[in-house]
PDB file of N, CA and C in Angstrom:
ATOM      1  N   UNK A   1      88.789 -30.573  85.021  1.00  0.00           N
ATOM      2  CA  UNK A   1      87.602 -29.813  85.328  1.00  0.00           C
ATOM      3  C   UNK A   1      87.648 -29.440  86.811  1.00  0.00           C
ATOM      4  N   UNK A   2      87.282 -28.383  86.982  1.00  0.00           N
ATOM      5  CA  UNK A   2      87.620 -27.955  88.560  1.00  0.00           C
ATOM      6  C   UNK A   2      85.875 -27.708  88.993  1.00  0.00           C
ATOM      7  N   UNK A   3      85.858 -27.436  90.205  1.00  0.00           N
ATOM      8  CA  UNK A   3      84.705 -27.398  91.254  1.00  0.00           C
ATOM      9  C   UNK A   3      83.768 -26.633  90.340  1.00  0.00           C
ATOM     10  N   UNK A   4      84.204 -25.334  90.309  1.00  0.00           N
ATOM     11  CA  UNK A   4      83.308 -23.699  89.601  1.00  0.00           C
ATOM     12  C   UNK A   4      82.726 -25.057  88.555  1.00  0.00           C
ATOM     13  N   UNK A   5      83.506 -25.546  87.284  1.00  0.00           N
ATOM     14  CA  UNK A   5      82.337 -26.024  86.113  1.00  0.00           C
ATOM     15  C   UNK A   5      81.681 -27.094  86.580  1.00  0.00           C
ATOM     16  N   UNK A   6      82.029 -27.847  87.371  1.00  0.00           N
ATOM     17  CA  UNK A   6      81.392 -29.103  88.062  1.00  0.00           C
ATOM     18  C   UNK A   6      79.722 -28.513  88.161  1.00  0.00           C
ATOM     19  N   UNK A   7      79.909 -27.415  89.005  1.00  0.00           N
ATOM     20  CA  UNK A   7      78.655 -27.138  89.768  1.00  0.00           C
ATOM     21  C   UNK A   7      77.920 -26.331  88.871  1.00  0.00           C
ATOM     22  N   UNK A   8      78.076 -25.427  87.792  1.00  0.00           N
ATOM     23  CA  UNK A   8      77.405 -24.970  86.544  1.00  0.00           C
ATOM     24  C   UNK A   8      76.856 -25.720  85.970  1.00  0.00           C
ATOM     25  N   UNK A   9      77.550 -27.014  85.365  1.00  0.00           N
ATOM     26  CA  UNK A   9      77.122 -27.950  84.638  1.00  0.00           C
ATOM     27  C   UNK A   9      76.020 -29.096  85.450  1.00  0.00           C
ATOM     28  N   UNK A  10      76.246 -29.083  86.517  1.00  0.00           N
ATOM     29  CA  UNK A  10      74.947 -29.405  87.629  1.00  0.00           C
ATOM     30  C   UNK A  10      73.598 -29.123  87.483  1.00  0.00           C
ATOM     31  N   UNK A  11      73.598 -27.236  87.573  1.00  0.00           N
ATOM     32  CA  UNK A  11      73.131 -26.848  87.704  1.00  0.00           C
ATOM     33  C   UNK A  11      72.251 -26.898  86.317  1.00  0.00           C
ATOM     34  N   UNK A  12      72.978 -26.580  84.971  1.00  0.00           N
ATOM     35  CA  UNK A  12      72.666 -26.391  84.158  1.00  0.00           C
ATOM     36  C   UNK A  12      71.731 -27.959  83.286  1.00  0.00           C
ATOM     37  N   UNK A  13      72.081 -28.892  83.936  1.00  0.00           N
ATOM     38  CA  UNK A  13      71.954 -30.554  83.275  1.00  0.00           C
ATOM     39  C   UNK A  13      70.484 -30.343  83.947  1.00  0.00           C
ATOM     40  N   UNK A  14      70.523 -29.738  85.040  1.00  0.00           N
ATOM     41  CA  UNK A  14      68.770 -29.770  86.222  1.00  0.00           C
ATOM     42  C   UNK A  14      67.586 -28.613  85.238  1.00  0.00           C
ATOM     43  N   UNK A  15      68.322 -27.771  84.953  1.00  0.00           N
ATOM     44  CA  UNK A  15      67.503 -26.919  84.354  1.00  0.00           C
ATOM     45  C   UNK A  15      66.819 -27.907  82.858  1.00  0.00           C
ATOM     46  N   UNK A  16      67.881 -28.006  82.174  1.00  0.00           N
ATOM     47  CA  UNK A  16      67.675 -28.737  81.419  1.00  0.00           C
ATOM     48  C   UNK A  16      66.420 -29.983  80.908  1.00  0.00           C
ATOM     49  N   UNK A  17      66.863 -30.737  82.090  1.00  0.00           N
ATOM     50  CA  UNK A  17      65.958 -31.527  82.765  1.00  0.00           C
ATOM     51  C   UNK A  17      64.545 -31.610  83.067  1.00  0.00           C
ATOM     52  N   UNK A  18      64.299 -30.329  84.280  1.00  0.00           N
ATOM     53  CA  UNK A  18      63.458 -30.161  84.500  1.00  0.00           C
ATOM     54  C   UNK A  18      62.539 -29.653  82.812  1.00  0.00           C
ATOM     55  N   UNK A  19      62.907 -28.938  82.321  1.00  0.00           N
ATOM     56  CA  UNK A  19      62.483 -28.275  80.913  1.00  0.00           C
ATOM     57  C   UNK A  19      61.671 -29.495  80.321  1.00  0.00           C
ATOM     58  N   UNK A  20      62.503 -30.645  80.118  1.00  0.00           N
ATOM     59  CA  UNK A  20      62.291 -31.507  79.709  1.00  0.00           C
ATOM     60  C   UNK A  20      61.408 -32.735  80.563  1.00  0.00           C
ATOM     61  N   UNK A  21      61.172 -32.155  81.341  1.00  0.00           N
ATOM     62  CA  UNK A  21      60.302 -33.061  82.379  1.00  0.00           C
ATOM     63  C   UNK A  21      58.620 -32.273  81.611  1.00  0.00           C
ATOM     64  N   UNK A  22      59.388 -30.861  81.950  1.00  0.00           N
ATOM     65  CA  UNK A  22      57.448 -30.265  81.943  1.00  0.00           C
ATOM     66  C   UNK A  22      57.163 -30.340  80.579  1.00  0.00           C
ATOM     67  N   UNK A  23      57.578 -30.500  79.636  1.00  0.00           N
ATOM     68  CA  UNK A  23      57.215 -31.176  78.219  1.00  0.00           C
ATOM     69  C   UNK A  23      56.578 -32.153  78.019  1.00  0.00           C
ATOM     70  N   UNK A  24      56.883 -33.232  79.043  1.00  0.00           N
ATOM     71  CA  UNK A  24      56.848 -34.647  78.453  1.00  0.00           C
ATOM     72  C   UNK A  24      55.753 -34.869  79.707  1.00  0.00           C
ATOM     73  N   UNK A  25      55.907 -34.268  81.141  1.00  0.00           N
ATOM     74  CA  UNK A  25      55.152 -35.011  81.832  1.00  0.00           C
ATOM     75  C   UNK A  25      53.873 -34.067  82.493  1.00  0.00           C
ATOM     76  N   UNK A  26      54.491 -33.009  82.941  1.00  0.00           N
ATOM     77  CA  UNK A  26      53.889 -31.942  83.924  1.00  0.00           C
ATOM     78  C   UNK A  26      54.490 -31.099  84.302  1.00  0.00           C
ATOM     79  N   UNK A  27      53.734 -29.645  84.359  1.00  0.00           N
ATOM     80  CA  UNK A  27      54.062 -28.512  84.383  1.00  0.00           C
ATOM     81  C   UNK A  27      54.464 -28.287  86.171  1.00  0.00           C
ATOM     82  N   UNK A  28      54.029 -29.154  87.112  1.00  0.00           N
ATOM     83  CA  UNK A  28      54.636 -29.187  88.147  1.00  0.00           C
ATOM     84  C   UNK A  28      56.263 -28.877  88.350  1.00  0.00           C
ATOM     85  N   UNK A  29      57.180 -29.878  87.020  1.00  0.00           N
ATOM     86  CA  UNK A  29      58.247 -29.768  87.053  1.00  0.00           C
ATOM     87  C   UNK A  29      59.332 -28.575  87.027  1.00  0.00           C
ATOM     88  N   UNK A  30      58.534 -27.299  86.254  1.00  0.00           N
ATOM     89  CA  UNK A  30      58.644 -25.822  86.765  1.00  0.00           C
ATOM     90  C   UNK A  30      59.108 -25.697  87.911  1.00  0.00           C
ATOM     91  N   UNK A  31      58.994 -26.149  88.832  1.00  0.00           N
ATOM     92  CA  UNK A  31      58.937 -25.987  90.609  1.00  0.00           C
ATOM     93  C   UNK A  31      60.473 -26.112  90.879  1.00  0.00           C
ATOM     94  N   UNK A  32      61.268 -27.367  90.040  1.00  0.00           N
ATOM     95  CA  UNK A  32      62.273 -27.604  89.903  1.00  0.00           C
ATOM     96  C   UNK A  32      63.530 -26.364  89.481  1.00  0.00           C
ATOM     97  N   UNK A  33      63.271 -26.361  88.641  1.00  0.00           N
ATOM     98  CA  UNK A  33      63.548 -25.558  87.813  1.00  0.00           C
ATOM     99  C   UNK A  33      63.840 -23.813  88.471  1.00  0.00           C
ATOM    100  N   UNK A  34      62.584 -23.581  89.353  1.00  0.00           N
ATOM    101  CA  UNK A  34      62.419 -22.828  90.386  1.00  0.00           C
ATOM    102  C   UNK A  34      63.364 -22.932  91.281  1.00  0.00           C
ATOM    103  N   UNK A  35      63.618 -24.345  92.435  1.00  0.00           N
ATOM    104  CA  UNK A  35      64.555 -24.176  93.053  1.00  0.00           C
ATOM    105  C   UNK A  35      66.226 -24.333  92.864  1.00  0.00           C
ATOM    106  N   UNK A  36      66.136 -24.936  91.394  1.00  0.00           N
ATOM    107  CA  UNK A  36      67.368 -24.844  90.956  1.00  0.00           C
ATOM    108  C   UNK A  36      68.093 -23.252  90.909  1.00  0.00           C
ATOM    109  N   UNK A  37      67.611 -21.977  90.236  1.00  0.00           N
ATOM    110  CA  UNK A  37      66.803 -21.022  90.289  1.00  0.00           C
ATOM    111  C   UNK A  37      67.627 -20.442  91.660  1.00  0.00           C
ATOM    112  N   UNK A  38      66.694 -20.645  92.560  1.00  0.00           N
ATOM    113  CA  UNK A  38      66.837 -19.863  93.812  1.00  0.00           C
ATOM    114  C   UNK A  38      68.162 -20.356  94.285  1.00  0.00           C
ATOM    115  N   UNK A  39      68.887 -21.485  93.989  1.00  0.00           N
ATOM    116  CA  UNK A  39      70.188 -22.014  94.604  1.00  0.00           C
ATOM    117  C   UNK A  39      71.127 -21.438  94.321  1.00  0.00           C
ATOM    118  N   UNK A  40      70.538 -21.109  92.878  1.00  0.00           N
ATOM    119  CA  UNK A  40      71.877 -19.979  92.040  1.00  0.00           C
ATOM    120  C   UNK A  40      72.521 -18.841  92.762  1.00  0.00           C
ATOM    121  N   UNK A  41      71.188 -18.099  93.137  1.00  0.00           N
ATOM    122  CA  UNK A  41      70.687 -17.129  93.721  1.00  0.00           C
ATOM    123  C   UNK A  41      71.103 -17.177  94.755  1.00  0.00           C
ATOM    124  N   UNK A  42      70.962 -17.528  95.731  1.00  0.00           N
ATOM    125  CA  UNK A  42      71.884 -18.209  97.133  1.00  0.00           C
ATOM    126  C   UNK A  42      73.174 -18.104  96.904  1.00  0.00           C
ATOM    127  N   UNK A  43      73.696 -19.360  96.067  1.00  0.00           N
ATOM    128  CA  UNK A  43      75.306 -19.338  95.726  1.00  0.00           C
ATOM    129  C   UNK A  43      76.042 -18.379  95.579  1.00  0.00           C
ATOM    130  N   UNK A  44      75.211 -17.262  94.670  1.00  0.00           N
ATOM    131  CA  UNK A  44      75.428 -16.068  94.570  1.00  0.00           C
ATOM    132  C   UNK A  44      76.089 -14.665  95.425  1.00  0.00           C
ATOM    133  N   UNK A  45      74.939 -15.069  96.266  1.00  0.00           N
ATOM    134  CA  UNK A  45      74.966 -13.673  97.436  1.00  0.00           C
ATOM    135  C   UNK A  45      75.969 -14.340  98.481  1.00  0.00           C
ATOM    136  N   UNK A  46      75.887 -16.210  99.021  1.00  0.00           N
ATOM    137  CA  UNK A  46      76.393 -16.466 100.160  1.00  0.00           C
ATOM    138  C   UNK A  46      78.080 -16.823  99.706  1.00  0.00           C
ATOM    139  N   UNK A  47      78.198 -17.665  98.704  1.00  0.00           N
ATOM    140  CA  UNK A  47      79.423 -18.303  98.097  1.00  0.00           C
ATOM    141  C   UNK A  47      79.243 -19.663  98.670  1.00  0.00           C
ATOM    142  N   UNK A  48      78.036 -19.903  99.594  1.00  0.00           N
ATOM    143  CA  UNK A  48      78.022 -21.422  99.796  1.00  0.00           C
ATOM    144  C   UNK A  48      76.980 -22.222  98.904  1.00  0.00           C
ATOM    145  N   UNK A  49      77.376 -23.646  98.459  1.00  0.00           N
ATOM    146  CA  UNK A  49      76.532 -24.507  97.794  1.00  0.00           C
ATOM    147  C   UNK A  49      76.551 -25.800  98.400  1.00  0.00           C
ATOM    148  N   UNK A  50      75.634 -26.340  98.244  1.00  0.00           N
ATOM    149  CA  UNK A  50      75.628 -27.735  98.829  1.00  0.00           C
ATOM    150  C   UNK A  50      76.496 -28.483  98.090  1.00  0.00           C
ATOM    151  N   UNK A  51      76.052 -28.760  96.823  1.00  0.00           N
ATOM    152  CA  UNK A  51      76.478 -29.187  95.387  1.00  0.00           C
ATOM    153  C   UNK A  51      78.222 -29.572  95.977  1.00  0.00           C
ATOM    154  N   UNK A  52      78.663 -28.124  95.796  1.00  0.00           N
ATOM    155  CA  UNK A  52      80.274 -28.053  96.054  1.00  0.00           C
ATOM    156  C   UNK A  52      80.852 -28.867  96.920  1.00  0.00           C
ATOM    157  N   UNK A  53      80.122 -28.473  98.343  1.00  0.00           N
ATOM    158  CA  UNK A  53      80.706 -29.661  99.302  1.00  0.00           C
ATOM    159  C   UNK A  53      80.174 -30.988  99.086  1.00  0.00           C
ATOM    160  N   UNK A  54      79.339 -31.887  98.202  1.00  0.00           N
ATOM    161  CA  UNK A  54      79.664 -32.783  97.815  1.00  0.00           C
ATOM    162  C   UNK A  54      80.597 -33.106  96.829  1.00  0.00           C
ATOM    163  N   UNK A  55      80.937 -32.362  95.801  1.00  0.00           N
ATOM    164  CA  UNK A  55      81.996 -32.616  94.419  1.00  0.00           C
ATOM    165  C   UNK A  55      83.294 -32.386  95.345  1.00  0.00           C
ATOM    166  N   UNK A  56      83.523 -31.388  96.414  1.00  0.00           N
ATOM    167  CA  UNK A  56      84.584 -31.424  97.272  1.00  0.00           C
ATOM    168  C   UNK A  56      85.632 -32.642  97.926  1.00  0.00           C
ATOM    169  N   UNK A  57      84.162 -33.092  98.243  1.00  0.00           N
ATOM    170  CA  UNK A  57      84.162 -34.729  99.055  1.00  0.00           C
ATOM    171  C   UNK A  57      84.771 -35.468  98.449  1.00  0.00           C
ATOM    172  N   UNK A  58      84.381 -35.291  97.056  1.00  0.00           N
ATOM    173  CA  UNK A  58      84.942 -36.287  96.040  1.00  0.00           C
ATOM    174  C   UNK A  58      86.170 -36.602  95.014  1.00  0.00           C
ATOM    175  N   UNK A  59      87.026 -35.160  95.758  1.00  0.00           N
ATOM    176  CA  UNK A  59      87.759 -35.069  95.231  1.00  0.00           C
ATOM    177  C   UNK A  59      88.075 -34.413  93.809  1.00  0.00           C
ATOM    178  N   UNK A  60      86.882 -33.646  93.472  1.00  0.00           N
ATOM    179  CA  UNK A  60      87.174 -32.536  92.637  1.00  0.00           C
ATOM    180  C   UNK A  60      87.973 -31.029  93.082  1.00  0.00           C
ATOM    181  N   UNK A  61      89.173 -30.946  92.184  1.00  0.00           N
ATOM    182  CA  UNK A  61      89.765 -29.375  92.524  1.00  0.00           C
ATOM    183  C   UNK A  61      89.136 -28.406  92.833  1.00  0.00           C
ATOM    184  N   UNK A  62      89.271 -27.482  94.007  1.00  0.00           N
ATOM    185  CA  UNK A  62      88.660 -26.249  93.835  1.00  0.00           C
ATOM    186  C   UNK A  62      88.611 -25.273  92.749  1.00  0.00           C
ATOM    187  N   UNK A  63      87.700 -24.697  92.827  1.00  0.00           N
ATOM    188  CA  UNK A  63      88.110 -23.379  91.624  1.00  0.00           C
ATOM    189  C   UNK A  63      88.362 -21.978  92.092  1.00  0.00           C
ATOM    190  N   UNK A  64      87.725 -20.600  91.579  1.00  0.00           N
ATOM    191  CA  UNK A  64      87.949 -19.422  92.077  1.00  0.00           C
ATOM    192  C   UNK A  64      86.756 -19.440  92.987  1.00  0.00           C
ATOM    193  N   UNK A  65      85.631 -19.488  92.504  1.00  0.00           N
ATOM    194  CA  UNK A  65      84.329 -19.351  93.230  1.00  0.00           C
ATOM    195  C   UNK A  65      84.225 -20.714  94.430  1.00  0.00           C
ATOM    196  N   UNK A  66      83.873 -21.752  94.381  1.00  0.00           N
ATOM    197  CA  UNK A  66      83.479 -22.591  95.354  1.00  0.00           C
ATOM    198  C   UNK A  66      84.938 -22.884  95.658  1.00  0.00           C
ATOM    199  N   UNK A  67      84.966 -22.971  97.495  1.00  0.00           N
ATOM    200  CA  UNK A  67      86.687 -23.218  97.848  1.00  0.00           C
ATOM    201  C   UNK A  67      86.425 -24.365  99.250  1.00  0.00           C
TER     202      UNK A  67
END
C-alpha cells in the first residue's frame, strides 16, 4: 500500500466515522466531517497534507500524489 491509499482511506474511515458519530450521538459531529471535507480540498489545490507527512515518517512508500 503506498502513501496516495494510506491517506484516502484516512480520510475516508473519518468521514465514515464522523457519519456514524452524528447518528448515534450528535449532529455537532457534521463539523468533522466538514473539516475532513475542507482538507481534501486543500490537498487538492496545494499537494500538501499533514496526514502524508505523518504516514511518511513512518515509513510508508510514496505514491504519485503525496511525495
Amino acid at each position: 500500500m503506498n502513501l496516495d491509499r494510506v491517506v484516502f482511506a484516512l480520510a475516508g474511515g473519518m468521514i465514515l466515522t464522523s457519519v456514524a458519530l452524528v447518528h448515534w450521538l450528535s449532529p455537532w459531529w457534521w463539523l468533522l466531517t466538514a473539516l475532513v471535507g475542507l482538507n481534501m480540498l486543500q490537498a487538492s489545490v496545494t499537494g500538501f497534507c499533514p496526514a502524508a507527512l505523518v504516514f511518511k515518517r513512518l515509513g510508508i512508500p510514496a505514491g504519485r500524489l503525496f511525495r
